[in-house]
C-alpha atoms as a PDB file:
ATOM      1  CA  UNK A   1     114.343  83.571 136.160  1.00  0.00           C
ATOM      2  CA  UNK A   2     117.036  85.565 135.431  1.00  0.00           C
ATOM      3  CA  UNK A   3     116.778  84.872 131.636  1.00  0.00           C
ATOM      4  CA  UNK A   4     113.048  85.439 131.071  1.00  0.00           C
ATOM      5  CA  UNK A   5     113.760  88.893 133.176  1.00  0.00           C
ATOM      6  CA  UNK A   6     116.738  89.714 130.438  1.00  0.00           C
ATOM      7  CA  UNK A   7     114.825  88.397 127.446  1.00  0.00           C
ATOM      8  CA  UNK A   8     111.683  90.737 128.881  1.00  0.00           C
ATOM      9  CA  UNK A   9     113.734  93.998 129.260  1.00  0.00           C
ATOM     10  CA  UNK A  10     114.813  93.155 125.458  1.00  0.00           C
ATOM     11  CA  UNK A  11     111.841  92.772 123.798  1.00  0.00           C
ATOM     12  CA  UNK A  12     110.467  95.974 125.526  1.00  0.00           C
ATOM     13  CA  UNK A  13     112.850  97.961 124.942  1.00  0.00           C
ATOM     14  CA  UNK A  14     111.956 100.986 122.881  1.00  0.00           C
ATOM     15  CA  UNK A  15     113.959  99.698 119.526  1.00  0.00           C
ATOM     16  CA  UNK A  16     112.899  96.603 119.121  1.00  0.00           C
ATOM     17  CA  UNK A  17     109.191  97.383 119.609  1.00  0.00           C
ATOM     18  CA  UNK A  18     109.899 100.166 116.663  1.00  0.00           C
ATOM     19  CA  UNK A  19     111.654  97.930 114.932  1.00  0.00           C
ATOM     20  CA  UNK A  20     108.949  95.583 114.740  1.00  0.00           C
ATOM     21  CA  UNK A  21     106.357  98.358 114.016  1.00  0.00           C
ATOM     22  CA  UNK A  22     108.394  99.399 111.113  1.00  0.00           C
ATOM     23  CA  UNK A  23     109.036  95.649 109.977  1.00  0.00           C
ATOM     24  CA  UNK A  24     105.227  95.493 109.657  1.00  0.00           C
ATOM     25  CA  UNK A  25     104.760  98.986 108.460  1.00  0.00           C
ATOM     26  CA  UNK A  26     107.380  98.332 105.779  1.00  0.00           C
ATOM     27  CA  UNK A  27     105.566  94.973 104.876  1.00  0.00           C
ATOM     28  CA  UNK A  28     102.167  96.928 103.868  1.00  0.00           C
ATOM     29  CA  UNK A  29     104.013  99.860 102.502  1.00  0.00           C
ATOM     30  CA  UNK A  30     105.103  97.599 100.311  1.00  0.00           C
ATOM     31  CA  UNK A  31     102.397  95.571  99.037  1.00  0.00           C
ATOM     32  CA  UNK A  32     100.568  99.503  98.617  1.00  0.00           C
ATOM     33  CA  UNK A  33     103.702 100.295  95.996  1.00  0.00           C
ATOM     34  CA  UNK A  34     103.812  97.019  94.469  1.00  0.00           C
ATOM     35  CA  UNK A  35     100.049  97.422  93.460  1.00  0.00           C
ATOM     36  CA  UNK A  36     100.759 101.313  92.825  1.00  0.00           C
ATOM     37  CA  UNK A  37     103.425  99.938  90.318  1.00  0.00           C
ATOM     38  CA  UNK A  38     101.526  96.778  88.918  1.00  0.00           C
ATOM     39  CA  UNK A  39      98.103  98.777  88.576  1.00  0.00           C
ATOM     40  CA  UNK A  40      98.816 102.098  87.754  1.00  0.00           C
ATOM     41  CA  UNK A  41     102.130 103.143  86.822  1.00  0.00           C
ATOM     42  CA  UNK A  42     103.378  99.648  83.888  1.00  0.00           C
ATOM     43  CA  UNK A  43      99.851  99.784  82.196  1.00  0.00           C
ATOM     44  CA  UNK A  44     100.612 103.716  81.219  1.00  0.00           C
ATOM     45  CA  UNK A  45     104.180 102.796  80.458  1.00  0.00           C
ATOM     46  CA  UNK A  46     102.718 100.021  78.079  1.00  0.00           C
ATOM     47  CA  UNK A  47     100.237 102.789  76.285  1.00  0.00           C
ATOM     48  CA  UNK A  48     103.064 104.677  76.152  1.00  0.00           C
ATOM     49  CA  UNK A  49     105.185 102.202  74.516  1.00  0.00           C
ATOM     50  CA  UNK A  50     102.230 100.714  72.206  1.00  0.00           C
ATOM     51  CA  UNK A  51     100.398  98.453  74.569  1.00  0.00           C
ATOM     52  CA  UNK A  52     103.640  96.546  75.373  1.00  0.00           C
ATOM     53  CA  UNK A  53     103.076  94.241  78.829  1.00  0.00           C
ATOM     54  CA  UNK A  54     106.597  94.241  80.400  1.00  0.00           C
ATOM     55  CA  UNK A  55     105.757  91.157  82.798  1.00  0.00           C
ATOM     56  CA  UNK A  56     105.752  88.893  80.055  1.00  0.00           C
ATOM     57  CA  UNK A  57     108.427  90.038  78.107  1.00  0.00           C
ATOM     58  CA  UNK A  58     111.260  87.019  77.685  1.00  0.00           C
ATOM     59  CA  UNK A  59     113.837  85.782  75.465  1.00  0.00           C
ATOM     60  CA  UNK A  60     113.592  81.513  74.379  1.00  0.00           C
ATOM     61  CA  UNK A  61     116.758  80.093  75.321  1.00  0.00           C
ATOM     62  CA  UNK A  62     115.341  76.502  74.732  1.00  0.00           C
ATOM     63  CA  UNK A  63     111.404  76.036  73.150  1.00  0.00           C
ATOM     64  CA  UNK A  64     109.761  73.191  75.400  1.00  0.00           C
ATOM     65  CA  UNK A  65     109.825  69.936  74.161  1.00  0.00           C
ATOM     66  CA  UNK A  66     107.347  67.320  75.401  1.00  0.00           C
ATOM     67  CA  UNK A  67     106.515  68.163  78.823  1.00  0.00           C
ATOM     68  CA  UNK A  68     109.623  69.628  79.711  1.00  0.00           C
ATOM     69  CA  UNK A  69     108.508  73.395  80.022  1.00  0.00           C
ATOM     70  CA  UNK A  70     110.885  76.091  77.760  1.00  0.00           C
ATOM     71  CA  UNK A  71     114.222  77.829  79.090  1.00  0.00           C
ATOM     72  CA  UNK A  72     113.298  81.583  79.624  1.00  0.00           C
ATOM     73  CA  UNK A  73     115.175  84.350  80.368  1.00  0.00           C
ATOM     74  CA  UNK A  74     112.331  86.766  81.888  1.00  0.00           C
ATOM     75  CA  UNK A  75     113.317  89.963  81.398  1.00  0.00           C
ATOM     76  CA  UNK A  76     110.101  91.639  82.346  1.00  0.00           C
ATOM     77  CA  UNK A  77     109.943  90.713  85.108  1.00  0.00           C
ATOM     78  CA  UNK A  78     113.090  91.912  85.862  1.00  0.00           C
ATOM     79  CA  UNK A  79     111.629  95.407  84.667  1.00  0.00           C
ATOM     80  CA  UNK A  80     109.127  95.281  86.704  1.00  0.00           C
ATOM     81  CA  UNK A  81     110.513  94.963  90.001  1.00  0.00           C
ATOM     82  CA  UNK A  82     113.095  97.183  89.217  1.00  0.00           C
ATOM     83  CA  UNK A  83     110.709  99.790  88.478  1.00  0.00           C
ATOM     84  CA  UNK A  84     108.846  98.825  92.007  1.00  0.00           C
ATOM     85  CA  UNK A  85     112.518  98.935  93.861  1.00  0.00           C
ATOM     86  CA  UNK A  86     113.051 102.840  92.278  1.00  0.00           C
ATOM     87  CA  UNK A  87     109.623 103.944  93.169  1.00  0.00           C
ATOM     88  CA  UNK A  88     109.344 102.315  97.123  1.00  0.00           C
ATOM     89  CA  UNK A  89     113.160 103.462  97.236  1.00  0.00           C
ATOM     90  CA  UNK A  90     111.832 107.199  96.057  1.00  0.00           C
ATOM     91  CA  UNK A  91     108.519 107.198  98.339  1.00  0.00           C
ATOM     92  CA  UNK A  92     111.034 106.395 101.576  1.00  0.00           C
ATOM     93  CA  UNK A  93     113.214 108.975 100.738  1.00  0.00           C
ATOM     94  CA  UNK A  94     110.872 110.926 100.430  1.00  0.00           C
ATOM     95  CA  UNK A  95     108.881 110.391 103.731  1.00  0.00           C
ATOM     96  CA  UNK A  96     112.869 110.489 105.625  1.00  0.00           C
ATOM     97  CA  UNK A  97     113.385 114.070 104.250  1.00  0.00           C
ATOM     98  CA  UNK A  98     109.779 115.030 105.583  1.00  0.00           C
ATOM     99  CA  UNK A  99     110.870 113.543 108.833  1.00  0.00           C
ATOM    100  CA  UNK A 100     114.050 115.616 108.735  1.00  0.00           C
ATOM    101  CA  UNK A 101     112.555 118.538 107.971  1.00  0.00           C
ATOM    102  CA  UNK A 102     109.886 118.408 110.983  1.00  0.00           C
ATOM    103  CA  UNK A 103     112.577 117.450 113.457  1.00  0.00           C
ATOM    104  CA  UNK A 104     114.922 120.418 112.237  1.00  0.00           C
ATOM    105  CA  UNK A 105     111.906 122.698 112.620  1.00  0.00           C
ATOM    106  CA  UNK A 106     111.697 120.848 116.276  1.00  0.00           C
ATOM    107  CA  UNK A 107     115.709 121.620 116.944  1.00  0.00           C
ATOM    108  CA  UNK A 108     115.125 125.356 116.037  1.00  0.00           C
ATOM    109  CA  UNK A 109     112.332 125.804 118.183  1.00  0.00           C
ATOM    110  CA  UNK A 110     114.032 124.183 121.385  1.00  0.00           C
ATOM    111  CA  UNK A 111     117.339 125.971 120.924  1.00  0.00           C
ATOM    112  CA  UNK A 112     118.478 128.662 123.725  1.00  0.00           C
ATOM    113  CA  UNK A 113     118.222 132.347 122.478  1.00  0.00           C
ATOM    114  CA  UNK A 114     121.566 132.828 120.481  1.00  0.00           C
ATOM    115  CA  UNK A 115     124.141 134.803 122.571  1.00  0.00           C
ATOM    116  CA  UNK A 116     123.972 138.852 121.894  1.00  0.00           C
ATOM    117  CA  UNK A 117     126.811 139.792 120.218  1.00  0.00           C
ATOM    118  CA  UNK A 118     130.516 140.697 122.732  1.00  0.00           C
ATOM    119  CA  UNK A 119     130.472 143.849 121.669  1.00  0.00           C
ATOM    120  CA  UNK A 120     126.563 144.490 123.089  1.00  0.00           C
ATOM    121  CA  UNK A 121     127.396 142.557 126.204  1.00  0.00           C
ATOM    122  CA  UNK A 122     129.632 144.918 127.123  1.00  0.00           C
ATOM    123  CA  UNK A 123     127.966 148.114 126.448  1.00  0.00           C
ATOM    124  CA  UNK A 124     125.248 146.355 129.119  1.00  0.00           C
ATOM    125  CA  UNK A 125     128.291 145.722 131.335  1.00  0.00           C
ATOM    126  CA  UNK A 126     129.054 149.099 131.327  1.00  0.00           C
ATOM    127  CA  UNK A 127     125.339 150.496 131.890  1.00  0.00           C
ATOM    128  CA  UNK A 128     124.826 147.947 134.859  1.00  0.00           C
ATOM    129  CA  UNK A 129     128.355 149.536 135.964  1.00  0.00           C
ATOM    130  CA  UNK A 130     127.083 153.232 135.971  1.00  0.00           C
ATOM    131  CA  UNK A 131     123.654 152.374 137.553  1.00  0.00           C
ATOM    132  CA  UNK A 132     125.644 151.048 140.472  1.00  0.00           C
ATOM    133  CA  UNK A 133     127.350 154.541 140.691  1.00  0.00           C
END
């Protein structure tokens, strides 16, 4: 029983359950850029570069002959995911520095008072001295 007990405490522990959450997270994130990418941001880039569609862009190392299919090198496709690696890579970082930037607004709000400076600490010294006199 001792086992199950261990394996239990692991898999409830607060890491792995966020872990998990941000596997699946991660996994729709994702799919939401790759379509961002696929549907919205290549079909401007191919206006933009005369109606070129970058998935299907490949160089013919060997034409097919028969039924043996052609040797391509796809370089579109290459672009593409590139292109959806820069942009989910961007949208994280972006979503981490709004993170960091609540929880440094958190840290300044839950710090002590700073310390008053020596020099007024000891003027109240010395009023707290002649109030006892």
């Amino acid at each position: 029983m001792s086992f199950i007990k261990e394996f239990k405490e692991f898999a409830m522990r607060g890491n792995v359950i966020d872990l998990a959450v941000g596997v699946v997270i991660g996994g729709a994130f994702g799919k939401i850029i790759s379509s961002l990418v696929a549907d919205i941001i290549m079909p401007v880039i191919g206006v933009i570069t005369g109606g070129i569609n970058f998935t299907n862009l490949k160089f013919i190392l060997k034409d097919a002959v028969g039924e043996t299919p052609a040797i391509t090198l796809n370089y579109g496709n290459f672009i593409q995911i590139s292109v959806n690696f820069l942009i989910i890579a961007f949208c994280i970082f972006m979503v981490i520095k709004a993170i960091n930037s609540l929880k440094r607004k958190e840290e300044k709000k839950e710090e002590a008072p700073s310390k008053a400076p020596e020099d007024i600490l000891l003027l109240q010294e010395i009023r707290d001295l002649l109030k006892n006199k």
